[in-house]
Protein backbone atom coordinates (compact mmCIF):
# COMPACT_ATOMS: atom_id res chain seq x y z
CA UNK A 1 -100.57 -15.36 4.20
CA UNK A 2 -103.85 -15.40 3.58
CA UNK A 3 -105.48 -17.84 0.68
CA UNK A 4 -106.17 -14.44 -1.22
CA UNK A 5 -103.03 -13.45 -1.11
CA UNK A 6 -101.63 -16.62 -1.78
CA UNK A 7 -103.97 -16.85 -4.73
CA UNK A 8 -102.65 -13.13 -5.87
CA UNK A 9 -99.05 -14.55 -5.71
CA UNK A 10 -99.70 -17.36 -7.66
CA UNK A 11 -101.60 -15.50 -10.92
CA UNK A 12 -98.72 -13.20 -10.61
CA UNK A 13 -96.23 -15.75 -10.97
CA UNK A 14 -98.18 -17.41 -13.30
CA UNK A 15 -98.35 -14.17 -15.75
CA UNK A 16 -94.47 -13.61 -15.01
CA UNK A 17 -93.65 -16.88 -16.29
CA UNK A 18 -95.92 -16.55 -19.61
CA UNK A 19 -93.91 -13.08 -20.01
CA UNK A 20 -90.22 -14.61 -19.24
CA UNK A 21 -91.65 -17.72 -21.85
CA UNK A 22 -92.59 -15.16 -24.54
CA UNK A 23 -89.31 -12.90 -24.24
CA UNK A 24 -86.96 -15.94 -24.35
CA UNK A 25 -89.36 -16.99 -28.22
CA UNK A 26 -88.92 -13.49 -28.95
CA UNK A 27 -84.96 -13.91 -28.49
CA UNK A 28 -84.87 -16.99 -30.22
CA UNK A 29 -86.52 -15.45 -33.19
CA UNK A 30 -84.13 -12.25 -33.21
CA UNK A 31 -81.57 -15.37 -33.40
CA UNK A 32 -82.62 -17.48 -36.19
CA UNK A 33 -83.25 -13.94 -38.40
CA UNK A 34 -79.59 -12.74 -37.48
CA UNK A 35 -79.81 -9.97 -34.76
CA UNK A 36 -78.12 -9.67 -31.85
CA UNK A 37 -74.68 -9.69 -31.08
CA UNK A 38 -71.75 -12.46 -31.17
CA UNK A 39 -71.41 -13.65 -27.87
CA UNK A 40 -67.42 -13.94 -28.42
CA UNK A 41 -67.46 -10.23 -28.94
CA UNK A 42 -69.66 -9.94 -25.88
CA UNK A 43 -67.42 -12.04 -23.87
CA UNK A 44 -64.00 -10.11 -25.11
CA UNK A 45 -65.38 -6.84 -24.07
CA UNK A 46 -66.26 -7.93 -20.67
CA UNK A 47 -62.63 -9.68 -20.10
CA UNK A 48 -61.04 -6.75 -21.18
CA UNK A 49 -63.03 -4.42 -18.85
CA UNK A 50 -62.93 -6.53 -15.73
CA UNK A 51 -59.20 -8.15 -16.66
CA UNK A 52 -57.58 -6.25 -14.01
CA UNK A 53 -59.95 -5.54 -11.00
């Protein structure tokens, strides 16, 4: 790789990380004001779909 390249790759991961940081506050916030889904409910649907594969 060249040092541009390498330099590409890095500001990419860079901004990729801001973006994963700024979803997962965005979750957390959905959390703490009650949306989502119970993850007991999420958890029961997916045993009961893949009990028996």
């Amino acid at each position: 790789m060249t040092s541009a390249e390498v330099l590409a790759y890095e500001k990419e991961l860079e901004e990729n990380q801001k973006i994963v940081r700024q979803m997962v506050l965005d979750s957390l916030e959905d959390a703490r004001a009650g949306k989502g889904r119970d993850f007991n409910e999420v958890f029961d649907e997916l045993e009961k779909k893949y009990q028996n594969v």
